[in-house]
PDB file of N, CA and C in Angstrom:
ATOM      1  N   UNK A   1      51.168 -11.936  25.590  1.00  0.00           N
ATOM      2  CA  UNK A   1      49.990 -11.619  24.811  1.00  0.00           C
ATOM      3  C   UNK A   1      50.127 -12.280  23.432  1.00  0.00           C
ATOM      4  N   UNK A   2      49.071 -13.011  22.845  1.00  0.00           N
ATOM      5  CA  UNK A   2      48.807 -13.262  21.689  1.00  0.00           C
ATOM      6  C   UNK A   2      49.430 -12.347  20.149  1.00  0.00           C
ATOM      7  N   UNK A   3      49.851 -12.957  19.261  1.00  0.00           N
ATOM      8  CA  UNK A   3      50.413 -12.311  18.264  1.00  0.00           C
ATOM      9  C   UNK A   3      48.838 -11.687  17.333  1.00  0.00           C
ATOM     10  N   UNK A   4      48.197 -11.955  17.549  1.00  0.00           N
ATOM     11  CA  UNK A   4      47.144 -11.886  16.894  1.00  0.00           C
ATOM     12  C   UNK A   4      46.285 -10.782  17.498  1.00  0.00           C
ATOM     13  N   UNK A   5      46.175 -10.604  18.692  1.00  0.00           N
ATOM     14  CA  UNK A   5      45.624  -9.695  19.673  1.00  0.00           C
ATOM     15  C   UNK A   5      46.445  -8.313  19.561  1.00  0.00           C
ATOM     16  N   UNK A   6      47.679  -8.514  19.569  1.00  0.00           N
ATOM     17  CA  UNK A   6      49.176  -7.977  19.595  1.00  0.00           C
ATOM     18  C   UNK A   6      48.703  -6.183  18.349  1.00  0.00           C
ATOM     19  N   UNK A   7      48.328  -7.398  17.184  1.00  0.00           N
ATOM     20  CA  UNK A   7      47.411  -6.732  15.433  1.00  0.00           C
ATOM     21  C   UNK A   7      46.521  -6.344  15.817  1.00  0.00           C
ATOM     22  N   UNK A   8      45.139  -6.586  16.868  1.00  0.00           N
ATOM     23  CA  UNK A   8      44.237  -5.855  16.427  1.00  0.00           C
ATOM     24  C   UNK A   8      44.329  -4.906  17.806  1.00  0.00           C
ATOM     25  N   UNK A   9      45.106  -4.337  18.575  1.00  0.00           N
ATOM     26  CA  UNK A   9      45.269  -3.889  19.562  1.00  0.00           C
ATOM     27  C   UNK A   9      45.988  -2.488  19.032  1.00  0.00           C
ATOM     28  N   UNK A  10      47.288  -2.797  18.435  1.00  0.00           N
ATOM     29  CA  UNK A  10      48.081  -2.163  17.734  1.00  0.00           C
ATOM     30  C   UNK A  10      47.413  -0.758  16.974  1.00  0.00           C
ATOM     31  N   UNK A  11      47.060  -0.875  16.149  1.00  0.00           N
ATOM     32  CA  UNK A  11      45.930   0.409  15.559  1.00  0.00           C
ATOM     33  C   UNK A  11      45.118   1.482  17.231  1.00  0.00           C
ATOM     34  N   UNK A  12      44.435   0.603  17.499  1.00  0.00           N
ATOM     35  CA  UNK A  12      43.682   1.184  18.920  1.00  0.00           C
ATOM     36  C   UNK A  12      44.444   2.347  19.552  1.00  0.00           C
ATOM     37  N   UNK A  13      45.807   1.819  19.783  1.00  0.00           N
ATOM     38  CA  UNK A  13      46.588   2.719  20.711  1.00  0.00           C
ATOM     39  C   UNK A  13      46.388   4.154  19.876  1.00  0.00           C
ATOM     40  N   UNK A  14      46.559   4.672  18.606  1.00  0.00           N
ATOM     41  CA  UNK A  14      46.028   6.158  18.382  1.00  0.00           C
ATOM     42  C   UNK A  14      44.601   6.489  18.978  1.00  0.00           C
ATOM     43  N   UNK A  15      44.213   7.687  19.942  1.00  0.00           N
ATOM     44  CA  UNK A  15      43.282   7.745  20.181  1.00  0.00           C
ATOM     45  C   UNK A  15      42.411   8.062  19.253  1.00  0.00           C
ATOM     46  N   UNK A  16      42.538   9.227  17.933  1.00  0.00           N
ATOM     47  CA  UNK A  16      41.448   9.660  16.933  1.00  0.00           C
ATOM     48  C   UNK A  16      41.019   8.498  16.645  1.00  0.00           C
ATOM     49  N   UNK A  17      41.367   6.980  16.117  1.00  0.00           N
ATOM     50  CA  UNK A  17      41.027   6.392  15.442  1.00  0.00           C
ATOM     51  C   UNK A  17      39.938   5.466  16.195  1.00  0.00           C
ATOM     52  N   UNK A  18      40.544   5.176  17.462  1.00  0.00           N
ATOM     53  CA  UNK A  18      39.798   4.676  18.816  1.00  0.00           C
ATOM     54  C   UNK A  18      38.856   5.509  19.119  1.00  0.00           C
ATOM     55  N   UNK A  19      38.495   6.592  19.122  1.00  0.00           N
ATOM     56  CA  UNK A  19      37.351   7.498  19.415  1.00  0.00           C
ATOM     57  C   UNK A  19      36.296   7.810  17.815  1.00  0.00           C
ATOM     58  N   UNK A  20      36.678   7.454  16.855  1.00  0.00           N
ATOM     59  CA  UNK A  20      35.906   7.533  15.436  1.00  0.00           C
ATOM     60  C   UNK A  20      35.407   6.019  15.537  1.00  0.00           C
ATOM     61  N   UNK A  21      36.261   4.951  15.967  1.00  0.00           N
ATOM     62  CA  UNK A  21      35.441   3.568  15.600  1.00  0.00           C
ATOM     63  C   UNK A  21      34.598   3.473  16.726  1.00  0.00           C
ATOM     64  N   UNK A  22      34.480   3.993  18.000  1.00  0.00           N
ATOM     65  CA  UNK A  22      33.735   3.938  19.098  1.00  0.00           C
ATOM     66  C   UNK A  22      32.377   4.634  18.742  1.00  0.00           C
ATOM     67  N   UNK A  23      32.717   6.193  18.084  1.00  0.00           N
ATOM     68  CA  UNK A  23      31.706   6.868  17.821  1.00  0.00           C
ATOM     69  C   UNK A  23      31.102   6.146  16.208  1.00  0.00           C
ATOM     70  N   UNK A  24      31.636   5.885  15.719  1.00  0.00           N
ATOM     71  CA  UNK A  24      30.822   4.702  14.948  1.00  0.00           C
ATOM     72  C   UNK A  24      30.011   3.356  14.854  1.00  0.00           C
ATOM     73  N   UNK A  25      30.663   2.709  16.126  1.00  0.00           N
ATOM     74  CA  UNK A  25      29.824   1.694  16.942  1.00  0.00           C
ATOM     75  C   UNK A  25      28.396   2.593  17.466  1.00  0.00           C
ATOM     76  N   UNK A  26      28.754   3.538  18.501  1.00  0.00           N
ATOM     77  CA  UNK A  26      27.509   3.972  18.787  1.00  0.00           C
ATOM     78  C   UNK A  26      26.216   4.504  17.948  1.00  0.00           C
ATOM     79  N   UNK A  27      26.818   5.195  16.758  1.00  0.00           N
ATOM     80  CA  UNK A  27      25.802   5.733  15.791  1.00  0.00           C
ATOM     81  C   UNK A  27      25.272   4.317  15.136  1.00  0.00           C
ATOM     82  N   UNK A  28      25.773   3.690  15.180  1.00  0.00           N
ATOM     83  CA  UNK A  28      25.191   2.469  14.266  1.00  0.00           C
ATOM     84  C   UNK A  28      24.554   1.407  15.003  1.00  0.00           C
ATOM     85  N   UNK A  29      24.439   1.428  16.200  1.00  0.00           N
ATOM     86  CA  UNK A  29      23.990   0.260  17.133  1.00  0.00           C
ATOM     87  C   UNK A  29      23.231   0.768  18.109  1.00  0.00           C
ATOM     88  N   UNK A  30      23.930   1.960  19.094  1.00  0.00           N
ATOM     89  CA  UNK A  30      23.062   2.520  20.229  1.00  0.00           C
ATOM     90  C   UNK A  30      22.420   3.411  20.313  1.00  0.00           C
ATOM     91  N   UNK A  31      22.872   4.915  19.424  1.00  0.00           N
ATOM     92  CA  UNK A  31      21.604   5.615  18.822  1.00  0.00           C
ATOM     93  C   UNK A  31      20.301   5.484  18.643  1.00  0.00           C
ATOM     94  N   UNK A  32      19.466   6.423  19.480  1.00  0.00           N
ATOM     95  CA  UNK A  32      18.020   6.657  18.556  1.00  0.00           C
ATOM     96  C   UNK A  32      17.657   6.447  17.283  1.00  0.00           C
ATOM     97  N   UNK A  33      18.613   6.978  16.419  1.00  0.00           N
ATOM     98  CA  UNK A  33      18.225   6.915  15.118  1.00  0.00           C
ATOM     99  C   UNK A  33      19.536   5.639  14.426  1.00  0.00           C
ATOM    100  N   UNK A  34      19.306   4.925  14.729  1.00  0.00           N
ATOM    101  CA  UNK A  34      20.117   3.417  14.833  1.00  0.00           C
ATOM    102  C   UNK A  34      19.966   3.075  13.262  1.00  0.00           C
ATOM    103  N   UNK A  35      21.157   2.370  12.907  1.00  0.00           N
ATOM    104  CA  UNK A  35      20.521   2.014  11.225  1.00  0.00           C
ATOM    105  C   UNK A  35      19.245   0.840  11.359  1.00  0.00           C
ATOM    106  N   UNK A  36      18.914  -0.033  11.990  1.00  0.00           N
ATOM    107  CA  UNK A  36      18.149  -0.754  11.796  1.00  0.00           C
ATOM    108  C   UNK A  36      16.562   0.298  12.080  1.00  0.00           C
ATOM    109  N   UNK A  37      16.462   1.288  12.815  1.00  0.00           N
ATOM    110  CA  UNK A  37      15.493   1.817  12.693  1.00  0.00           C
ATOM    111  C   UNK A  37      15.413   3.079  11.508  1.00  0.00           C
ATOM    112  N   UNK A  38      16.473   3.510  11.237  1.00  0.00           N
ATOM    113  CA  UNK A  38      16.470   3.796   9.805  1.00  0.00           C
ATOM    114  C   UNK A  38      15.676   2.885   8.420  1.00  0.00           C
ATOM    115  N   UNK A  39      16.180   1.610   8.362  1.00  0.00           N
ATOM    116  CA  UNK A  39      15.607   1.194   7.258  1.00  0.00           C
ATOM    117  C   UNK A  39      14.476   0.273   7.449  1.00  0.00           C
ATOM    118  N   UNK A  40      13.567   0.857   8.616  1.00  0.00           N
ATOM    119  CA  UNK A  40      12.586   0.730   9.017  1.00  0.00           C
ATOM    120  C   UNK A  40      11.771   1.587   8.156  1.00  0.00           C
ATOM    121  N   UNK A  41      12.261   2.143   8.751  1.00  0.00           N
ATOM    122  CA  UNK A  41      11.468   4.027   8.407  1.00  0.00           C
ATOM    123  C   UNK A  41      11.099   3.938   6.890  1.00  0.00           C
ATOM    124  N   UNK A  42      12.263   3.779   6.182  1.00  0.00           N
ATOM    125  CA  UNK A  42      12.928   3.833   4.272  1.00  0.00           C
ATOM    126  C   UNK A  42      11.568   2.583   3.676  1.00  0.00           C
ATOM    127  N   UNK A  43      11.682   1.746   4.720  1.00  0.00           N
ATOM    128  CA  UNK A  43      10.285   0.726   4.168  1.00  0.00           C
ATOM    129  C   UNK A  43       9.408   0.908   4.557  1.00  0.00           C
ATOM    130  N   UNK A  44       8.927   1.833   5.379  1.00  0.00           N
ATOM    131  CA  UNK A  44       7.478   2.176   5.910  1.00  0.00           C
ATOM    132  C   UNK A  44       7.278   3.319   4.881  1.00  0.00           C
ATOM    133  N   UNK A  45       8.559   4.255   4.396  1.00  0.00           N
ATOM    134  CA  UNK A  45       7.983   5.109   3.503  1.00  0.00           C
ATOM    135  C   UNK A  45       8.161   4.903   1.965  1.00  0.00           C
ATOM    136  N   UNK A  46       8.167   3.649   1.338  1.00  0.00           N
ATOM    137  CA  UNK A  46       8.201   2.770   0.153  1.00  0.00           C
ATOM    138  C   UNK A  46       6.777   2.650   0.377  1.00  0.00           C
ATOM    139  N   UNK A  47       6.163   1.987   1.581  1.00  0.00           N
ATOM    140  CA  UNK A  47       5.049   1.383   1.815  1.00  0.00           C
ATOM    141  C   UNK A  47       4.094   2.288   1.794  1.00  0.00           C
ATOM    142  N   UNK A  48       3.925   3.536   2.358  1.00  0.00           N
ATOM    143  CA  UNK A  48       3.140   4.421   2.671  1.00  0.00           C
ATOM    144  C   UNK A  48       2.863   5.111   0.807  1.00  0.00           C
ATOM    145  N   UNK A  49       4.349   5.032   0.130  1.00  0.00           N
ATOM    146  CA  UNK A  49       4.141   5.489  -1.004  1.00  0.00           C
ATOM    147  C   UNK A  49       3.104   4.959  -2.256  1.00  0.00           C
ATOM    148  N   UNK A  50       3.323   3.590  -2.306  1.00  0.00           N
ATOM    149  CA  UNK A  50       3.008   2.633  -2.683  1.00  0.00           C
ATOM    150  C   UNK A  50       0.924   2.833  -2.462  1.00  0.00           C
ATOM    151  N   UNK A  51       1.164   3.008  -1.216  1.00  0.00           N
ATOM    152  CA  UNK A  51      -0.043   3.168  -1.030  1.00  0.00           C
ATOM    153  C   UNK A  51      -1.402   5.050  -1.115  1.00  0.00           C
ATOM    154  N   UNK A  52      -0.025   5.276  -1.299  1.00  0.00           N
ATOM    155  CA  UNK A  52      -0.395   6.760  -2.169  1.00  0.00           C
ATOM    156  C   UNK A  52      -1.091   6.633  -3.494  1.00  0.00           C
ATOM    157  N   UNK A  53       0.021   5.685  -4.098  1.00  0.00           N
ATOM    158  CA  UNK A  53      -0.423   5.596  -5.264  1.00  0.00           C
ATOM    159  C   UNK A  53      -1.035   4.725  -5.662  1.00  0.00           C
ATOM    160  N   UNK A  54      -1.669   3.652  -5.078  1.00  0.00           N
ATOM    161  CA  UNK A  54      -2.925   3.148  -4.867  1.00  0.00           C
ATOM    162  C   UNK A  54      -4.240   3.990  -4.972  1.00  0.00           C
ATOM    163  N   UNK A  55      -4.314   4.646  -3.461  1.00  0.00           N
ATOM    164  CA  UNK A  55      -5.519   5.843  -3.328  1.00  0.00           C
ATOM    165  C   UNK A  55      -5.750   6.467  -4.319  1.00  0.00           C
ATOM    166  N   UNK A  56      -4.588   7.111  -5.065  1.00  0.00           N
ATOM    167  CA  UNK A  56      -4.791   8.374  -5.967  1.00  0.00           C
ATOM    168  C   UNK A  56      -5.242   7.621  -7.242  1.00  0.00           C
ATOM    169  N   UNK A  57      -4.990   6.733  -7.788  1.00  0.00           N
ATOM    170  CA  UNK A  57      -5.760   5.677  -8.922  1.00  0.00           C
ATOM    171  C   UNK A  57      -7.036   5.732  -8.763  1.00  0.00           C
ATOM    172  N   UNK A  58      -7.569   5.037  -7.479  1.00  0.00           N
ATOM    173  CA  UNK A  58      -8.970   4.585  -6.891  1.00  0.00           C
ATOM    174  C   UNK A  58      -9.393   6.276  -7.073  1.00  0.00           C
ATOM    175  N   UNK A  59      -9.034   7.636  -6.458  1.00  0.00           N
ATOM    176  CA  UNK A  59      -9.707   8.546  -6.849  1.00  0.00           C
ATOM    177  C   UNK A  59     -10.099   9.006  -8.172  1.00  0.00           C
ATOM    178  N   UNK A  60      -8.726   8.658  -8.879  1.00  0.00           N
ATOM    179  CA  UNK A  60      -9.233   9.068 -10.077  1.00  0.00           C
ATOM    180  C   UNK A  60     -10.108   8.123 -11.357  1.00  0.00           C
ATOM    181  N   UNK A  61     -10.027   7.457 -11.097  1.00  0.00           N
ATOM    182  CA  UNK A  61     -11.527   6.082 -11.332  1.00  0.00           C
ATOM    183  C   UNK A  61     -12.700   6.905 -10.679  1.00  0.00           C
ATOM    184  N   UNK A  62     -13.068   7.263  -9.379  1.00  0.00           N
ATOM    185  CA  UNK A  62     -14.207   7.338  -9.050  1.00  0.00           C
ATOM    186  C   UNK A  62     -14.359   8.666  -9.650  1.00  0.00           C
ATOM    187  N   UNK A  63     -13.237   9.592  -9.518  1.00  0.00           N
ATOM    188  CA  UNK A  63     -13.881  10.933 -10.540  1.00  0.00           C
ATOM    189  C   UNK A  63     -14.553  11.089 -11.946  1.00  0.00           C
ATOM    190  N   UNK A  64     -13.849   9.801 -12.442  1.00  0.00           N
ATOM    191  CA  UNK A  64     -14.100   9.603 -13.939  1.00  0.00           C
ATOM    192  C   UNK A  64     -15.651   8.934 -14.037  1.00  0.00           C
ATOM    193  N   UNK A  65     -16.255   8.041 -13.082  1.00  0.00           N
ATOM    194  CA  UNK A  65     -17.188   7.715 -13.371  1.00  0.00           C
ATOM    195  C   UNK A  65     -18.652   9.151 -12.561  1.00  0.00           C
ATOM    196  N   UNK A  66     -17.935   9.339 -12.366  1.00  0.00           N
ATOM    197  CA  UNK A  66     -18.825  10.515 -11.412  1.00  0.00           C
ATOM    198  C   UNK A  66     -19.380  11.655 -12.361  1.00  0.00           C
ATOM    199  N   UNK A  67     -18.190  11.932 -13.201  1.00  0.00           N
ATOM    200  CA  UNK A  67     -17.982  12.741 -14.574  1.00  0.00           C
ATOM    201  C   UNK A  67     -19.032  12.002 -15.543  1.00  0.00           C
ATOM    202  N   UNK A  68     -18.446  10.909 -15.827  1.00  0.00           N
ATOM    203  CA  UNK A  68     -19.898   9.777 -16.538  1.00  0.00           C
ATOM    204  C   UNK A  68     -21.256   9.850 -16.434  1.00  0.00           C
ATOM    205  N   UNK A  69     -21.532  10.018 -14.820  1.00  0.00           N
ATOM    206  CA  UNK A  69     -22.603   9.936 -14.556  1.00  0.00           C
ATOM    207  C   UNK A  69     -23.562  11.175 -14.490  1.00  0.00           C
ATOM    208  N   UNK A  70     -22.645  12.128 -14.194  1.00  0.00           N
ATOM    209  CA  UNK A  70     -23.485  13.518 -14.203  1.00  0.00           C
ATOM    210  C   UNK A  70     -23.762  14.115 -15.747  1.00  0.00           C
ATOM    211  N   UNK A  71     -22.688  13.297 -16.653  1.00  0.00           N
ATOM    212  CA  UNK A  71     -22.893  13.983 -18.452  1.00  0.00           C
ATOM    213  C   UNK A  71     -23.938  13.238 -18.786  1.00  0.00           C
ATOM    214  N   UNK A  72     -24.463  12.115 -18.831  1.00  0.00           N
ATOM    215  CA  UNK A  72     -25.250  10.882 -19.159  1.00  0.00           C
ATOM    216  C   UNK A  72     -26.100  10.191 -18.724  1.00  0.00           C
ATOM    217  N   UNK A  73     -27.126  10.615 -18.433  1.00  0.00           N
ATOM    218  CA  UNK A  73     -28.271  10.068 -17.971  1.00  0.00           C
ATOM    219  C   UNK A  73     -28.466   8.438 -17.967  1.00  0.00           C
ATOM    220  N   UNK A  74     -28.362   7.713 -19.653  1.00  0.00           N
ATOM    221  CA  UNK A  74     -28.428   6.559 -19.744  1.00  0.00           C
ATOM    222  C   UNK A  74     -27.252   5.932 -18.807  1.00  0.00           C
ATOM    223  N   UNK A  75     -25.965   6.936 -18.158  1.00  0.00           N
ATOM    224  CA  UNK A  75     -24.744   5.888 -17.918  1.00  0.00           C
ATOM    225  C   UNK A  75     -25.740   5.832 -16.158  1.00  0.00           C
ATOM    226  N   UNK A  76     -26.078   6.486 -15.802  1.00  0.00           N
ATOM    227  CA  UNK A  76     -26.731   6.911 -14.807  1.00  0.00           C
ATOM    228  C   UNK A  76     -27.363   5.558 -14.257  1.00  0.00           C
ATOM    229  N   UNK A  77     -28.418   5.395 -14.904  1.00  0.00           N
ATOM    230  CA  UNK A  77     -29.200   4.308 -15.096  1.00  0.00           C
ATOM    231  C   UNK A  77     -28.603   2.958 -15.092  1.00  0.00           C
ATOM    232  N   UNK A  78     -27.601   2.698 -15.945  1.00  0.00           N
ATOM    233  CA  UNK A  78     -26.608   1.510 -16.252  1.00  0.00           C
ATOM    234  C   UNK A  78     -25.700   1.370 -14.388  1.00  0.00           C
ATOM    235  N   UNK A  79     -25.370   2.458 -14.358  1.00  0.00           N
ATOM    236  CA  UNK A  79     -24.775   2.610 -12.894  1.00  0.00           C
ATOM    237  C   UNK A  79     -25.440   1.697 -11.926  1.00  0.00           C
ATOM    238  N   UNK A  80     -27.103   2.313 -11.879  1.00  0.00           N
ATOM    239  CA  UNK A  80     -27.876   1.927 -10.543  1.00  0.00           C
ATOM    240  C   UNK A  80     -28.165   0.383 -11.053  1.00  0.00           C
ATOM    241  N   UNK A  81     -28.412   0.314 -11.913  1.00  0.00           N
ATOM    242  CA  UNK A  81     -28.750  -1.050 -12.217  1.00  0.00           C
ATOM    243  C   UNK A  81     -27.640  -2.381 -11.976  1.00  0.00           C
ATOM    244  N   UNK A  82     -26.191  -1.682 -12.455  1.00  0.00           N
ATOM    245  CA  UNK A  82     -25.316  -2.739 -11.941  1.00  0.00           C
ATOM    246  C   UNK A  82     -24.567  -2.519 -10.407  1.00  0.00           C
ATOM    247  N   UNK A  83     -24.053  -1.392 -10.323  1.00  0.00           N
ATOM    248  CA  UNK A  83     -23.784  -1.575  -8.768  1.00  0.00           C
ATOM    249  C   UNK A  83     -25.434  -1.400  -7.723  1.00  0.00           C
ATOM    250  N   UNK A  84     -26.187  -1.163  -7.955  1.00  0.00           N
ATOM    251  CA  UNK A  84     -26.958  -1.415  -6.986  1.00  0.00           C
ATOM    252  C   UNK A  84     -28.379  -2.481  -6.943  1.00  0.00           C
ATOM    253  N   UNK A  85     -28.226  -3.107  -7.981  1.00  0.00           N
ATOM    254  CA  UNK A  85     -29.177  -3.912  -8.383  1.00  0.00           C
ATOM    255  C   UNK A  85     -30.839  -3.596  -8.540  1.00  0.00           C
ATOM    256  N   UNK A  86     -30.688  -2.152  -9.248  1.00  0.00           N
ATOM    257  CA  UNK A  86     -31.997  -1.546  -8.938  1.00  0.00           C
ATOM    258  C   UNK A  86     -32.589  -2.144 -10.109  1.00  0.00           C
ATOM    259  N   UNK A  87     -34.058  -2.573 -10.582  1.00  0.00           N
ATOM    260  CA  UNK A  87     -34.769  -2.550 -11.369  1.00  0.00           C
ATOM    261  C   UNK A  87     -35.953  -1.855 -11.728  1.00  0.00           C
ATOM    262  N   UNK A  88     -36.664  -2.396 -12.795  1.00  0.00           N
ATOM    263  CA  UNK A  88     -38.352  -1.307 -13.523  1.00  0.00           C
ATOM    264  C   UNK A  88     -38.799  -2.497 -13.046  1.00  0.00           C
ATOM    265  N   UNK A  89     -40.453  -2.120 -12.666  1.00  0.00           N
ATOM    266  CA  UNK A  89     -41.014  -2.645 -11.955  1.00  0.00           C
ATOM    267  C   UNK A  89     -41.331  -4.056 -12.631  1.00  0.00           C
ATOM    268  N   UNK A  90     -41.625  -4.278 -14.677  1.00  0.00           N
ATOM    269  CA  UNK A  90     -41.875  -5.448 -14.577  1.00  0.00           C
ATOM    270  C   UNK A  90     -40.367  -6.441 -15.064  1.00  0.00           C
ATOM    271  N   UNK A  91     -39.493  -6.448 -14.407  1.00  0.00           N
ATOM    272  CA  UNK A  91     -38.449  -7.118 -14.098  1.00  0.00           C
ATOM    273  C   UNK A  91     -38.156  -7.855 -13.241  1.00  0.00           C
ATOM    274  N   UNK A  92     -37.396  -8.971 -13.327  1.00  0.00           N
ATOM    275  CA  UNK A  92     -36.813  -9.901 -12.369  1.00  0.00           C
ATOM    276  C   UNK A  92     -35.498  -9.372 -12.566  1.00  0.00           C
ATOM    277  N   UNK A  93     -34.573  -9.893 -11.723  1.00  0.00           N
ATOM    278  CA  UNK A  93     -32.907 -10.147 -11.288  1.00  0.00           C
ATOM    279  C   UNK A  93     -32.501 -10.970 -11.038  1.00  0.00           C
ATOM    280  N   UNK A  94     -32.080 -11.910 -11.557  1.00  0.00           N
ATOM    281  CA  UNK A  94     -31.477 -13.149 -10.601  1.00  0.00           C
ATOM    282  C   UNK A  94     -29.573 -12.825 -10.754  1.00  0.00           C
ATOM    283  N   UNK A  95     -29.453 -12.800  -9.144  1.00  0.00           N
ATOM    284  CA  UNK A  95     -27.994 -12.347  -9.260  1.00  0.00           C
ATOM    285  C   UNK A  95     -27.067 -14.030  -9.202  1.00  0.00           C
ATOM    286  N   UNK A  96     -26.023 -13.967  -9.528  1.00  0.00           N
ATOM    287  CA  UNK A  96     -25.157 -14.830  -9.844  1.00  0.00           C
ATOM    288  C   UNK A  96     -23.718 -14.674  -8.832  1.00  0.00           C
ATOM    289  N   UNK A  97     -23.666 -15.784  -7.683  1.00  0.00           N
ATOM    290  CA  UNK A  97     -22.490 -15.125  -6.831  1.00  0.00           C
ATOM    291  C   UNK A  97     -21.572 -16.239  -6.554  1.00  0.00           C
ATOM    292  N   UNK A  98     -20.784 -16.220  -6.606  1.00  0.00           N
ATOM    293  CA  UNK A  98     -20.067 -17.602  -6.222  1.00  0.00           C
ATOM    294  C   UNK A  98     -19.678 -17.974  -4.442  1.00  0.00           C
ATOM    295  N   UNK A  99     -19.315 -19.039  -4.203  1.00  0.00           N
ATOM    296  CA  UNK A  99     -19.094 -19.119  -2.855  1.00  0.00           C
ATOM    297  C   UNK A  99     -18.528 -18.601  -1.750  1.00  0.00           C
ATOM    298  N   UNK A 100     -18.254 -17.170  -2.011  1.00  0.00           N
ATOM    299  CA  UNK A 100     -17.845 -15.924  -1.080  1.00  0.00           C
ATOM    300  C   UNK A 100     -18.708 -15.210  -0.950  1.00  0.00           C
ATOM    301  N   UNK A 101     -19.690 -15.196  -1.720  1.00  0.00           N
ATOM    302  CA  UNK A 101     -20.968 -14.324  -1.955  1.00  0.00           C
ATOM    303  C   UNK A 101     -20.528 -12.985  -2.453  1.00  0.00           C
ATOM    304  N   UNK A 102     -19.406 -13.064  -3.531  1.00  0.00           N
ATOM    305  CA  UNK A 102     -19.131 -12.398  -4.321  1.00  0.00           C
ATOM    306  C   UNK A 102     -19.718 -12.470  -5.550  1.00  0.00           C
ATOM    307  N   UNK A 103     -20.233 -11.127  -6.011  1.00  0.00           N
ATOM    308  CA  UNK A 103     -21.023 -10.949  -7.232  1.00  0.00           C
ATOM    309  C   UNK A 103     -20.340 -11.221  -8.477  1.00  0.00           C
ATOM    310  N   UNK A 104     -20.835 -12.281  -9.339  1.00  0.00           N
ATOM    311  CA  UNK A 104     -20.600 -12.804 -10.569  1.00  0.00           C
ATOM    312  C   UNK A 104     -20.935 -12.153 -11.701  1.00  0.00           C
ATOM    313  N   UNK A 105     -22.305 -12.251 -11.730  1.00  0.00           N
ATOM    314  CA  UNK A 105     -23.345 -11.663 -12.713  1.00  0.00           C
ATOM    315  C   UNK A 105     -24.727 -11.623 -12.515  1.00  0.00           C
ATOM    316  N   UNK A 106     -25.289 -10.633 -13.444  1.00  0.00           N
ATOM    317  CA  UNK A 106     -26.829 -10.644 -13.586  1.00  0.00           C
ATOM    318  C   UNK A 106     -27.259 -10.892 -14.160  1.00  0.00           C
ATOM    319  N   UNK A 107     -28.777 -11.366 -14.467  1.00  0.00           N
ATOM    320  CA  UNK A 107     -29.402 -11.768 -15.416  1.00  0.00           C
ATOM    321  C   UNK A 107     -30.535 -11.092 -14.821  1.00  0.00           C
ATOM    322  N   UNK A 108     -30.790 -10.475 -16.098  1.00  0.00           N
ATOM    323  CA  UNK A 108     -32.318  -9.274 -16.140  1.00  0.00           C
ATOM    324  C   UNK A 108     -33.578 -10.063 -16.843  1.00  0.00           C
ATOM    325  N   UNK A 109     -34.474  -9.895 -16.427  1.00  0.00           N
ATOM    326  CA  UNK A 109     -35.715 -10.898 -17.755  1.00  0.00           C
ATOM    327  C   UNK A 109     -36.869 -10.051 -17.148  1.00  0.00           C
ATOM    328  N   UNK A 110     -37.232  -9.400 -18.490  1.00  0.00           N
ATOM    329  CA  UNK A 110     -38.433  -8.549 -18.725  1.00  0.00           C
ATOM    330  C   UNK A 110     -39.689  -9.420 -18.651  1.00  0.00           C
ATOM    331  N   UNK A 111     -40.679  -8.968 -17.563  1.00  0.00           N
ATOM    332  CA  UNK A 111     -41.814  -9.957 -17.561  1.00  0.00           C
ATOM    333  C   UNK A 111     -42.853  -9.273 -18.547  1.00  0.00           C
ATOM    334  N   UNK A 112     -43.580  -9.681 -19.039  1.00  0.00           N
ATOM    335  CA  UNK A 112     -44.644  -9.167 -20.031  1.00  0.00           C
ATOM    336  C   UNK A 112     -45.768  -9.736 -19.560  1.00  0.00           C
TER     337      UNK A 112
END
């Protein structure tokens, strides 16, 4: 037998140590809960977090303008006029969008 084989053979022969590196191979490779599906998990729940705190921003923006809109009549008005492009009857709109048909700007002109 190899002198080299001889070394890593040598250790093995205690069984505790042979039955802890075996049961350590298995927890780490053949297990259900395997480390590679562990730090699966650890980045799906970074990700999921991440995206918590996304949502909870976006809610609290829309509460704040909601709050705006119910104290303030004029913000009311300003509201419908820019997100929904509402106008008074003697008005034009010409909307402004660039090549996604994403909204740029407006231009309002009072007809008389």
């Amino acid at each position: 037998m190899p002198e080299g084989l001889k070394k890593i053979l040598v250790p093995l022969k205690n069984k505790y140590l042979a039955v802890t590196l075996l049961l350590a191979v298995w927890l780490c490779f053949f297990d259900r809960n395997d480390l590679i599906s562990e730090m699966r998990l650890v980045r799906k729940i970074h990700r999921l977090q991440a995206e918590r705190t996304y949502y909870k921003q976006q809610t609290d923006k829309a509460t704040e303008e909601l709050k705006e809109l119910q104290t303030d009549p004029s913000n009311l008005e300003k509201f419908a006029r820019e997100k929904y492009l509402m106008k008074k009857d003697n008005e034009d709109i010409y909307v402004i969008v660039d090549g996604n048909n994403k909204l740029l700007d407006t231009l309002q002109v009072t007809v008389k």
